[in-house]
C-alpha atoms as a PDB file:
ATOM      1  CA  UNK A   1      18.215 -33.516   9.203  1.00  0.00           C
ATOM      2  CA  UNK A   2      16.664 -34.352  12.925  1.00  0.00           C
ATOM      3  CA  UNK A   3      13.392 -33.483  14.191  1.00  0.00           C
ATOM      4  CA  UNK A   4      12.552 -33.684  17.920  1.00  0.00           C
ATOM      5  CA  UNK A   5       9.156 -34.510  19.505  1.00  0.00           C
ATOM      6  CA  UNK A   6       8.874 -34.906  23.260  1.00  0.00           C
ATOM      7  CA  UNK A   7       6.047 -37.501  24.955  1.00  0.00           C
ATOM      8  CA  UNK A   8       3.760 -36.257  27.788  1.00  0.00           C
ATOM      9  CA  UNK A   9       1.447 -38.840  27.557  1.00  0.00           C
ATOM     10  CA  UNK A  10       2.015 -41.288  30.492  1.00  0.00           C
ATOM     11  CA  UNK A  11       5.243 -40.765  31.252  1.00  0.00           C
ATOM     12  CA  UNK A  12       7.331 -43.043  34.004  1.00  0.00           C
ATOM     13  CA  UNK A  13       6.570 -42.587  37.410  1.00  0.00           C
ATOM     14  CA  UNK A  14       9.027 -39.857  38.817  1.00  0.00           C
ATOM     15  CA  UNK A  15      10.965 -39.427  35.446  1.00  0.00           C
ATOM     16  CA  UNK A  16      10.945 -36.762  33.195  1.00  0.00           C
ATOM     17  CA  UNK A  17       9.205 -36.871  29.733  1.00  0.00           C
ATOM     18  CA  UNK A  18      11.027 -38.552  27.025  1.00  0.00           C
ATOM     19  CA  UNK A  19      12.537 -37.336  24.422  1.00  0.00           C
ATOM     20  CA  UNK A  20      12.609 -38.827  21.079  1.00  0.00           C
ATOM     21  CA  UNK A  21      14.902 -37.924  18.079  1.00  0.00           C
ATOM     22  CA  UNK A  22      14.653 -38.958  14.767  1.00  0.00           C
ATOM     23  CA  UNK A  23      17.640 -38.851  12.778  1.00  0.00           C
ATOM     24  CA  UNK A  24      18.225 -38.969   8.954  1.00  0.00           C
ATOM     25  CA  UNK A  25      21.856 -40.695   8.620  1.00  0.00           C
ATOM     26  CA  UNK A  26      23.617 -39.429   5.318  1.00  0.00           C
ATOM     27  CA  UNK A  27      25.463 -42.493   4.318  1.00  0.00           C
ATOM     28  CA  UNK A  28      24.058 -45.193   6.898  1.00  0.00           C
ATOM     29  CA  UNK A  29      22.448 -48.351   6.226  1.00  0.00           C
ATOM     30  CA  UNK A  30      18.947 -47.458   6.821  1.00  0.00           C
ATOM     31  CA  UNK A  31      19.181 -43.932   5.050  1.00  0.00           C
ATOM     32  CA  UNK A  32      17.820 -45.373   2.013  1.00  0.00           C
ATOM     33  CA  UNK A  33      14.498 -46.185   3.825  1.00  0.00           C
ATOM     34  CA  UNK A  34      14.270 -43.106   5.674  1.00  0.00           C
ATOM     35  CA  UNK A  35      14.721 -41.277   2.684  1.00  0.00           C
ATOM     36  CA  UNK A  36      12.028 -43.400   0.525  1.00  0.00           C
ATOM     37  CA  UNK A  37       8.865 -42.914   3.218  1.00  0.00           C
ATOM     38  CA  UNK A  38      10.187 -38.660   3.850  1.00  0.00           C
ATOM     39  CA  UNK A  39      10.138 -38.333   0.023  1.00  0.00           C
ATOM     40  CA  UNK A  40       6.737 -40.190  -0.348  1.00  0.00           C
ATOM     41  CA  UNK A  41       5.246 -37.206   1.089  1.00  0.00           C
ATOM     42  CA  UNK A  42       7.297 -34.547   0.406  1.00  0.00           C
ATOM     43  CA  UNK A  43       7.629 -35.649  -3.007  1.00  0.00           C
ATOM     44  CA  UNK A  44       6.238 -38.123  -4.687  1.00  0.00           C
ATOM     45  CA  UNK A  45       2.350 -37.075  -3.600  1.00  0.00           C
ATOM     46  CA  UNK A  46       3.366 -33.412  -4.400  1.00  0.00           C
ATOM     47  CA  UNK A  47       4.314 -34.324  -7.825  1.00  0.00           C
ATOM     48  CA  UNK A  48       0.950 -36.064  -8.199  1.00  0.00           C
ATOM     49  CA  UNK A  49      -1.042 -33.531  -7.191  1.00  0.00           C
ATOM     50  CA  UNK A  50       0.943 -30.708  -9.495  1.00  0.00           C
ATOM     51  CA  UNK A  51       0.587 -33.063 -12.558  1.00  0.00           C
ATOM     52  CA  UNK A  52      -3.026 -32.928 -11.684  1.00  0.00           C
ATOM     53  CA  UNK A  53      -3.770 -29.216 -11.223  1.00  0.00           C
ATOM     54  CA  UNK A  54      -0.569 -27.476 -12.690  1.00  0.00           C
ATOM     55  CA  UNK A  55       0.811 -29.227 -16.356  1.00  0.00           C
ATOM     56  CA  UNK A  56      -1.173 -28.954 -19.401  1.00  0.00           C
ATOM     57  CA  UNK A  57       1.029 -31.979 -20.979  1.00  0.00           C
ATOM     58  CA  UNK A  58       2.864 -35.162 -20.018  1.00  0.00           C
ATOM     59  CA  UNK A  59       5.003 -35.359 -16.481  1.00  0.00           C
ATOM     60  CA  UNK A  60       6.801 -38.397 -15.661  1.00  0.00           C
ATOM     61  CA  UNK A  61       8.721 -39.618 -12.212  1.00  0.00           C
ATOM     62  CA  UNK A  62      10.862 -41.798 -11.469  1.00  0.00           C
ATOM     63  CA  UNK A  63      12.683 -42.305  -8.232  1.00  0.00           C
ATOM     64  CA  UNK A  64      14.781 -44.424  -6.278  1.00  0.00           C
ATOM     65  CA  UNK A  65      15.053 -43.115  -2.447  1.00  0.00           C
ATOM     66  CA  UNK A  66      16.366 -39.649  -2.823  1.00  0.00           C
ATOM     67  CA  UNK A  67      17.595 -40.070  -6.706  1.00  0.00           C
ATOM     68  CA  UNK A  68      15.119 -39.003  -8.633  1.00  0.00           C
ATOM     69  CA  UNK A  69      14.290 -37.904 -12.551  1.00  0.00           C
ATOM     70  CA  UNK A  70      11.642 -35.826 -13.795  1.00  0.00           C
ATOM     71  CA  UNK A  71      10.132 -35.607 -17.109  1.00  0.00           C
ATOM     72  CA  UNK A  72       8.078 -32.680 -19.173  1.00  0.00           C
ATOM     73  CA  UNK A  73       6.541 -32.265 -22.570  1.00  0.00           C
ATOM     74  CA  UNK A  74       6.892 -28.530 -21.948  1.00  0.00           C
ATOM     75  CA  UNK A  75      10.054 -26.225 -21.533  1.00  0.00           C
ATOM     76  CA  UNK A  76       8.072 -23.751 -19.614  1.00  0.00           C
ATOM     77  CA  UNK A  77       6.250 -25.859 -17.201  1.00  0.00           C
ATOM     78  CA  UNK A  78       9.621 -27.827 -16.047  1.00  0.00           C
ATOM     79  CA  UNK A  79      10.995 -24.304 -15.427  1.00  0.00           C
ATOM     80  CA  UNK A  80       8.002 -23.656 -13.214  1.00  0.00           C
ATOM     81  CA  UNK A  81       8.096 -26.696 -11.496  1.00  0.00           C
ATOM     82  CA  UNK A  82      12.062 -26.201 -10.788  1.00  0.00           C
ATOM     83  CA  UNK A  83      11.622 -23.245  -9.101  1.00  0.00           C
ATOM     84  CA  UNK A  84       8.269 -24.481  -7.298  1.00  0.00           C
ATOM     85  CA  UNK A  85      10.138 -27.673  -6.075  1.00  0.00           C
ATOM     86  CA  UNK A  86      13.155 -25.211  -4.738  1.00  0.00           C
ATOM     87  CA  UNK A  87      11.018 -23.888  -2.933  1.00  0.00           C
ATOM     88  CA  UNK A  88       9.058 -27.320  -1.633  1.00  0.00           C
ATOM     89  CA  UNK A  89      12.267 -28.415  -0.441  1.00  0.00           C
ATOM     90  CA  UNK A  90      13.643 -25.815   1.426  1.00  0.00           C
ATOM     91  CA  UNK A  91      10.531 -25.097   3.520  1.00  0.00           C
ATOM     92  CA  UNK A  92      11.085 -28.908   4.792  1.00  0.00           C
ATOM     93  CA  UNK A  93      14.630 -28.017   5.541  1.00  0.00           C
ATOM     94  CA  UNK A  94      15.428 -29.811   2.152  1.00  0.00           C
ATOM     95  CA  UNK A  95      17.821 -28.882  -0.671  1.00  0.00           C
ATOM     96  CA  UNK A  96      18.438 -30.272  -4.075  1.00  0.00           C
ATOM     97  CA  UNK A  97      21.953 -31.443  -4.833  1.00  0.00           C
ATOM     98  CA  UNK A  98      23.312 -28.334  -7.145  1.00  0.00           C
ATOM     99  CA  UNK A  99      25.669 -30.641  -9.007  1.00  0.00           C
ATOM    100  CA  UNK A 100      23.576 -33.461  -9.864  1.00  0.00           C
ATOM    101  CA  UNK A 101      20.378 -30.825 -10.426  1.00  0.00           C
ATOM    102  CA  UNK A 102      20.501 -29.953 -14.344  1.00  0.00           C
ATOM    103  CA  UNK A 103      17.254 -28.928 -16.950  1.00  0.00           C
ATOM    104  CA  UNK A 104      18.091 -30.590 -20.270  1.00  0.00           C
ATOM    105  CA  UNK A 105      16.762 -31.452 -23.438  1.00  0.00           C
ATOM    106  CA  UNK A 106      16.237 -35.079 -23.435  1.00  0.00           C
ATOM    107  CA  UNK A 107      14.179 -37.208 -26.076  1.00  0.00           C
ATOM    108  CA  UNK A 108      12.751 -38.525 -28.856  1.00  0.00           C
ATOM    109  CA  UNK A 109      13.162 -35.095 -30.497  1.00  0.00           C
ATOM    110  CA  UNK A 110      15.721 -33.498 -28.773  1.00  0.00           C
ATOM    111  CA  UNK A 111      18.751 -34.342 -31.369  1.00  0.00           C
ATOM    112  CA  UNK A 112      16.196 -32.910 -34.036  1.00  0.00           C
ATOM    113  CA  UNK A 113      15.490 -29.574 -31.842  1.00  0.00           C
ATOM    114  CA  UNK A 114      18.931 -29.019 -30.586  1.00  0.00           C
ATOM    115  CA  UNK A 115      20.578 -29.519 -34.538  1.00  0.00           C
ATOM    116  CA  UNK A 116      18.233 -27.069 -35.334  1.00  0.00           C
ATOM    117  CA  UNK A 117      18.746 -24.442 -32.526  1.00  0.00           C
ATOM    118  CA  UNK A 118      22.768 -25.579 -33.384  1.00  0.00           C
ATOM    119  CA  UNK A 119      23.377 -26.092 -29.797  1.00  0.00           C
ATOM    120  CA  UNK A 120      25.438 -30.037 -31.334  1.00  0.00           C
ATOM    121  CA  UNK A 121      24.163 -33.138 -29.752  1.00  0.00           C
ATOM    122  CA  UNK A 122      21.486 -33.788 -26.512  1.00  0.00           C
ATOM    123  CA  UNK A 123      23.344 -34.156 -22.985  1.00  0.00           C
ATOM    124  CA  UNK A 124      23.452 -37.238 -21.219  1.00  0.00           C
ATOM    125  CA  UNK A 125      22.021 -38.007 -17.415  1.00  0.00           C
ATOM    126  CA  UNK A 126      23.638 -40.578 -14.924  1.00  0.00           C
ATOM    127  CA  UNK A 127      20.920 -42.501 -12.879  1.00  0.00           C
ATOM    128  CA  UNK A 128      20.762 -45.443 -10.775  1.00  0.00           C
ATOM    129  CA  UNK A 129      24.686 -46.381 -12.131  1.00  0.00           C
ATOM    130  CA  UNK A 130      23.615 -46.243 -15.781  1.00  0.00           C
ATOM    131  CA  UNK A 131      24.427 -43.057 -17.907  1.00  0.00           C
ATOM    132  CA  UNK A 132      21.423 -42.387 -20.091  1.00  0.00           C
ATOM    133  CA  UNK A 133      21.942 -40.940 -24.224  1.00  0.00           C
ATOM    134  CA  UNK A 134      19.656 -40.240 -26.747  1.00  0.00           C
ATOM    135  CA  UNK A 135      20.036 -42.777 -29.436  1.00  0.00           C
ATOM    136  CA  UNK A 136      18.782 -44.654 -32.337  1.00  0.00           C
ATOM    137  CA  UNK A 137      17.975 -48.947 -32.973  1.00  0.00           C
ATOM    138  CA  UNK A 138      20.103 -49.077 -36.377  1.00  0.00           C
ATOM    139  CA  UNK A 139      17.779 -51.039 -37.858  1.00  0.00           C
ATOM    140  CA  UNK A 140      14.898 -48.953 -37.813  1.00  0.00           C
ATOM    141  CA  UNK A 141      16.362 -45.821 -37.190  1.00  0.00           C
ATOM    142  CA  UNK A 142      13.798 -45.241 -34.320  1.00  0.00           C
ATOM    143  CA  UNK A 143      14.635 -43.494 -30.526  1.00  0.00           C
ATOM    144  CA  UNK A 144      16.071 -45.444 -28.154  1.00  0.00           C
ATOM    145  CA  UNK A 145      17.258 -44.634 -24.309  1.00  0.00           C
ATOM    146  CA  UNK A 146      20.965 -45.805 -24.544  1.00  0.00           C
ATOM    147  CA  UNK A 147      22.245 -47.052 -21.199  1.00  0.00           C
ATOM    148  CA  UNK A 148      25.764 -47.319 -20.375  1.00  0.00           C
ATOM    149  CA  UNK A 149      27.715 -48.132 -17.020  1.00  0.00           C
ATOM    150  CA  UNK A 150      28.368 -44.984 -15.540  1.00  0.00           C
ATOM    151  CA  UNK A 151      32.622 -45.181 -16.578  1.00  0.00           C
ATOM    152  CA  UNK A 152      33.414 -44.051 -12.955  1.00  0.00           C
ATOM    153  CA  UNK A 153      31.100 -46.846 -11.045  1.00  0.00           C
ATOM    154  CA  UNK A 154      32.897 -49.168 -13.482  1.00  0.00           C
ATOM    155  CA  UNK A 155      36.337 -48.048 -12.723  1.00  0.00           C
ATOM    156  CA  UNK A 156      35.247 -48.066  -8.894  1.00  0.00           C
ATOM    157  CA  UNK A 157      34.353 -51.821  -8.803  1.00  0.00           C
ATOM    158  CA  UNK A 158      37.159 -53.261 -10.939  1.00  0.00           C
ATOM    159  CA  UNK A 159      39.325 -51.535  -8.625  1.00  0.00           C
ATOM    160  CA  UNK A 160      37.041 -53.034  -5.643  1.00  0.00           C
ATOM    161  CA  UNK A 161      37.291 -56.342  -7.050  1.00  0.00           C
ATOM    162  CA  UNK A 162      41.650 -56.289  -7.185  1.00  0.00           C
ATOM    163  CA  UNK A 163      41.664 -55.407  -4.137  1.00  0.00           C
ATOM    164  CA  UNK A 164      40.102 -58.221  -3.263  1.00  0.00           C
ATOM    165  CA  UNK A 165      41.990 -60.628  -5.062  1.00  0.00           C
ATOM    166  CA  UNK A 166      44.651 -59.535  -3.434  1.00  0.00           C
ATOM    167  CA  UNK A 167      43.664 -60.001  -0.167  1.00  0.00           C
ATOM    168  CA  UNK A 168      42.711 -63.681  -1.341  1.00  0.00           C
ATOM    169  CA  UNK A 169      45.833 -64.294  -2.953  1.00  0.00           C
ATOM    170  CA  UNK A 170      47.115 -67.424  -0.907  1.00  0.00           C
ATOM    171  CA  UNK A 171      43.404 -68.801  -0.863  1.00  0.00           C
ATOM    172  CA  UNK A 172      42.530 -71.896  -2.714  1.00  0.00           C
ATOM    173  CA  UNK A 173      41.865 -71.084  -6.271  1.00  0.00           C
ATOM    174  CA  UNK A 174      38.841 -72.917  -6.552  1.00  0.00           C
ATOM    175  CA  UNK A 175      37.228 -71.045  -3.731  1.00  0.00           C
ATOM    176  CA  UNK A 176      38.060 -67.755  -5.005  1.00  0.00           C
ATOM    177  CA  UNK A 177      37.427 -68.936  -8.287  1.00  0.00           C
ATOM    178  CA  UNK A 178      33.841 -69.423  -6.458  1.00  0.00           C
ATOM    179  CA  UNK A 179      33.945 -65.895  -4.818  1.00  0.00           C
ATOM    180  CA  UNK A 180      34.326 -63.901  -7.992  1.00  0.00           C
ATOM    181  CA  UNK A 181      31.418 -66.018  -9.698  1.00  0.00           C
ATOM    182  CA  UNK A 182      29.102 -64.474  -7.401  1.00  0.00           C
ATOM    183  CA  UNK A 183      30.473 -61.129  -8.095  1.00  0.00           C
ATOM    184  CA  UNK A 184      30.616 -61.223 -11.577  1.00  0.00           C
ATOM    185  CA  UNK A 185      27.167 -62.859 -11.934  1.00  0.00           C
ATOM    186  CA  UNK A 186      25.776 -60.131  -9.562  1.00  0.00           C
ATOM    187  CA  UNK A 187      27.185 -57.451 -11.776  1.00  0.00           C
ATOM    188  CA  UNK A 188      25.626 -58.432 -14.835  1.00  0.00           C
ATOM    189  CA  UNK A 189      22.313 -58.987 -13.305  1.00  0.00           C
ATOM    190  CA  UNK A 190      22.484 -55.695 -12.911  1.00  0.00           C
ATOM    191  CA  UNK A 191      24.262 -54.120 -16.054  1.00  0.00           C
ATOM    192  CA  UNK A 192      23.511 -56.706 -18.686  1.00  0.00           C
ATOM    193  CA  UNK A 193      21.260 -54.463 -20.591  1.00  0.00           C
ATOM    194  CA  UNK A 194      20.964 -53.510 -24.847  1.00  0.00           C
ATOM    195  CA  UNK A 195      23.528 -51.029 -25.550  1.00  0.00           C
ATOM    196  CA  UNK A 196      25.966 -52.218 -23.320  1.00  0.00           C
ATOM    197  CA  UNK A 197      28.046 -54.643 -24.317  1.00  0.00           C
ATOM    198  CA  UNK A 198      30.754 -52.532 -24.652  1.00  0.00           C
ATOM    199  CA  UNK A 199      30.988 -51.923 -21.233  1.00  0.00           C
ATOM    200  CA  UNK A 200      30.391 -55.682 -20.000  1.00  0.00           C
ATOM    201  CA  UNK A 201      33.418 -56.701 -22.059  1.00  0.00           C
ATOM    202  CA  UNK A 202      35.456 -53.902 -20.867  1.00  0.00           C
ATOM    203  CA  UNK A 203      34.618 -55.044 -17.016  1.00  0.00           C
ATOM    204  CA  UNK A 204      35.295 -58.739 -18.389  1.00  0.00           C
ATOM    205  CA  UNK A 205      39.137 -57.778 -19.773  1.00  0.00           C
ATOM    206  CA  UNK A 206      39.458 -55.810 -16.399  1.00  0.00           C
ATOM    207  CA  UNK A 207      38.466 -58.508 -14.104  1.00  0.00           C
ATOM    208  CA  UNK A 208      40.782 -61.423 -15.767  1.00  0.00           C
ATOM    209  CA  UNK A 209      43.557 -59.100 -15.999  1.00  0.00           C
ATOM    210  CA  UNK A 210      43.599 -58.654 -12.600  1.00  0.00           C
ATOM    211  CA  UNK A 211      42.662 -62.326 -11.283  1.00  0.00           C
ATOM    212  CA  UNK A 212      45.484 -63.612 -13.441  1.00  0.00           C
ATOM    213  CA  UNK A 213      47.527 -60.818 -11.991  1.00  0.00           C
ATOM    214  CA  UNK A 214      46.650 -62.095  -8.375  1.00  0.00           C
ATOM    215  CA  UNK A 215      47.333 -65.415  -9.631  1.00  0.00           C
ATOM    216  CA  UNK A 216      51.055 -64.731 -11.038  1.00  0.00           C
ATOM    217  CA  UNK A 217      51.575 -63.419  -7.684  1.00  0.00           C
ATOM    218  CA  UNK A 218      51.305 -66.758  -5.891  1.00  0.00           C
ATOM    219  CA  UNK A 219      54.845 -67.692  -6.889  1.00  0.00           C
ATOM    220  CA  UNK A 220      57.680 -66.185  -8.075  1.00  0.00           C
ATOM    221  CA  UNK A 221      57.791 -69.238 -10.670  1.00  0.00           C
ATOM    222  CA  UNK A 222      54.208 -68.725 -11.707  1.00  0.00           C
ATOM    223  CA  UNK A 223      53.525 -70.204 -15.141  1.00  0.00           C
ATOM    224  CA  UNK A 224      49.827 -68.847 -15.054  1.00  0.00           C
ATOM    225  CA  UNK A 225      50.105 -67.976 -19.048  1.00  0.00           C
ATOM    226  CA  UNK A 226      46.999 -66.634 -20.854  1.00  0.00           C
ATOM    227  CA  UNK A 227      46.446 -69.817 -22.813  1.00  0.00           C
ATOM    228  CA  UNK A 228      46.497 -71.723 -19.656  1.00  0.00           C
ATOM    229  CA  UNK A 229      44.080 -69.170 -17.883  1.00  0.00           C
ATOM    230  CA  UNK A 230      41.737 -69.001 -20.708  1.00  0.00           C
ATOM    231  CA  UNK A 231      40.316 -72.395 -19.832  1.00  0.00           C
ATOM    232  CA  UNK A 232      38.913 -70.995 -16.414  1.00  0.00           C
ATOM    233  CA  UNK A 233      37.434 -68.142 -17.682  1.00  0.00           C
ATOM    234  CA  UNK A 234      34.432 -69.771 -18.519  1.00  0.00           C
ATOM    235  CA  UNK A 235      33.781 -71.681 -15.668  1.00  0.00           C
ATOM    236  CA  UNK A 236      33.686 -68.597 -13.671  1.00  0.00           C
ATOM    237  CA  UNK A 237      31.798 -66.073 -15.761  1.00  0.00           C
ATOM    238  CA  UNK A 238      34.833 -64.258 -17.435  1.00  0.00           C
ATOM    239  CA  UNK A 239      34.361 -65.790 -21.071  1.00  0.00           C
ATOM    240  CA  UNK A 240      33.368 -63.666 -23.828  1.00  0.00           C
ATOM    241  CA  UNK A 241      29.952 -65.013 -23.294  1.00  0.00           C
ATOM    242  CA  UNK A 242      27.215 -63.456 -21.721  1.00  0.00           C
ATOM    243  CA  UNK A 243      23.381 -63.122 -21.647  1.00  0.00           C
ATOM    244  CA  UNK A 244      21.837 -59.332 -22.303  1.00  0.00           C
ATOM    245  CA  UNK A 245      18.559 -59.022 -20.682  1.00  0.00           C
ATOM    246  CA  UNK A 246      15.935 -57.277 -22.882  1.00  0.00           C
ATOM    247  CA  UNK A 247      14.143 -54.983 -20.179  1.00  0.00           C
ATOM    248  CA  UNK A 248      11.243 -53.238 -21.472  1.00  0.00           C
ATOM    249  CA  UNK A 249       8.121 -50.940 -19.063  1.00  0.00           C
ATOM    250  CA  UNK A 250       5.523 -49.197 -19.882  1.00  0.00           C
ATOM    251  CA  UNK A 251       6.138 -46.694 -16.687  1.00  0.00           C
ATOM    252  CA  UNK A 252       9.903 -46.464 -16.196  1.00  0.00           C
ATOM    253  CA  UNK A 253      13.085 -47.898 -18.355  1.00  0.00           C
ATOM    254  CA  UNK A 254      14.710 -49.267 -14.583  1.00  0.00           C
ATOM    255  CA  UNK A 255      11.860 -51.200 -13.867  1.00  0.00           C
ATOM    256  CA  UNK A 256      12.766 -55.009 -15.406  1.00  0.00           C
ATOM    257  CA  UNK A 257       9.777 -56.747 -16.866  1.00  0.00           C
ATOM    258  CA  UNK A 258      12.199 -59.466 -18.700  1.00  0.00           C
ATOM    259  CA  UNK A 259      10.763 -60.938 -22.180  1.00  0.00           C
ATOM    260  CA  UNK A 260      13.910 -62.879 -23.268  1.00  0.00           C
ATOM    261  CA  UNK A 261      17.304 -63.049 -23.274  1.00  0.00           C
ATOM    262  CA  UNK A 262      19.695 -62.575 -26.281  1.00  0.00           C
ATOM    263  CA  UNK A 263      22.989 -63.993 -26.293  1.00  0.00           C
ATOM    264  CA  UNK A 264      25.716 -61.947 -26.970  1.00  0.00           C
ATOM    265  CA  UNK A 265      29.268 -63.244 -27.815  1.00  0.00           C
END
């Protein structure tokens, strides 16, 4: 999208007025930002205003530059407010993504509503690299927001990551040894949440499998064997060993307020 304003106000002596263009960059560095203050008006005050005038129960936000998830108590108002926010969007030259754009039942009592209506189990939403799914804490049997790394993301960075140990091959072991720390550490800062462990330890086979790959490579003698590359593993975050952060908010389930950690093995 570009909009273009022109300046009249003291322009240079003998030169035409300037003209200024303001370009929204699909893809570019700063298109995050861009997107974040155009959708604080566009959106996010909208929204605020609507829950105030329009919806007789709950509405909930929450969104991360132009990725964004909406919540309702009622059926009928979120139909309203689909067609409403169609209509928002295109009259800023604005269009929501008709793939990613989906109404579905998603809740504490959605599995209970859905069983009954037999239309089988609730659907699942991807957001922010997580995928979210109605579930239950076995011990209590109460709802729980499952989160799961999106399997495609996943796929995407192991891939990302044997490419570059590949590129690194012939580098000092220690200081790719080094390299992937940061990587790895990075990741699970990010993904280390309840619920997905499964994930983490799929990402953690992945990741060895291809370092020790790389590292067979070095020679055509290589006797890198996996009892003799086990003993690394923990010295650079690939161990079976890692730390799930317990992330808990009262406004949004992204936002990290951290209470402890719980060790998972």
């Amino acid at each position: 999208m570009r909009h273009t304003s022109i300046r009249t106000r003291f322009p240079p002596k003998g030169q035409p007025p300037l003209q200024f263009e303001v370009i929204f960059c699909v893809r570019g560095v700063i298109s995050p930002l861009l997107a974040n203050i155009y959708l604080h008006y566009v959106l996010d005050q909208w929204v605020m205003n609507w829950r105030k005038e329009s919806a007789k129960g709950e509405v909930i936000i929450v969104r991360y530059a132009d990725d964004f998830v909406l919540g309702f108590q009622h059926r009928q108002e979120a139909d309203r407010f689909l067609k409403q926010l169609r209509e928002r969007m295109a009259s800023y030259g604005l269009e929501l993504h008709p793939e990613k754009t989906r109404l579905i039942q998603f809740g504490r009592f959605a599995a209970e509503d859905r069983k009954r209506d037999g239309a089988g189990k609730p659907e699942t939403f991807n957001f922010l690299g997580f995928t979210h799914i109605c579930g239950t804490i076995w011990k209590s049997g109460k709802f729980t927001v499952v989160r799961k790394t999106v399997g495609k993301r996943m796929t995407a960075k192991v891939q990302s990551i044997a490419a570059n140990l590949s590129k690194r091959r012939n580098d000092p072991i220690e200081q790719t040894g080094d390299w992937l720390k940061q990587v790895v550490r990075g990741y699970y800062n990010y993904y280390a949440v309840p619920g997905n462990q499964p994930r983490l330890q799929m990402f953690q086979r992945a990741t060895a499998q291809s370092w020790l790959n790389t590292l067979r490579r070095r020679s055509q003698r290589s006797r890198w064997t996996w009892e003799r590359f086990g003993c690394s593993l923990t010295d650079f975050c690939l161990s079976q060993e890692f730390y799930i952060l317990t992330l808990w908010s009262d406004f949004a389930p992204h936002i990290p307020h951290i209470q402890d950690k719980s060790r998972v093995c």
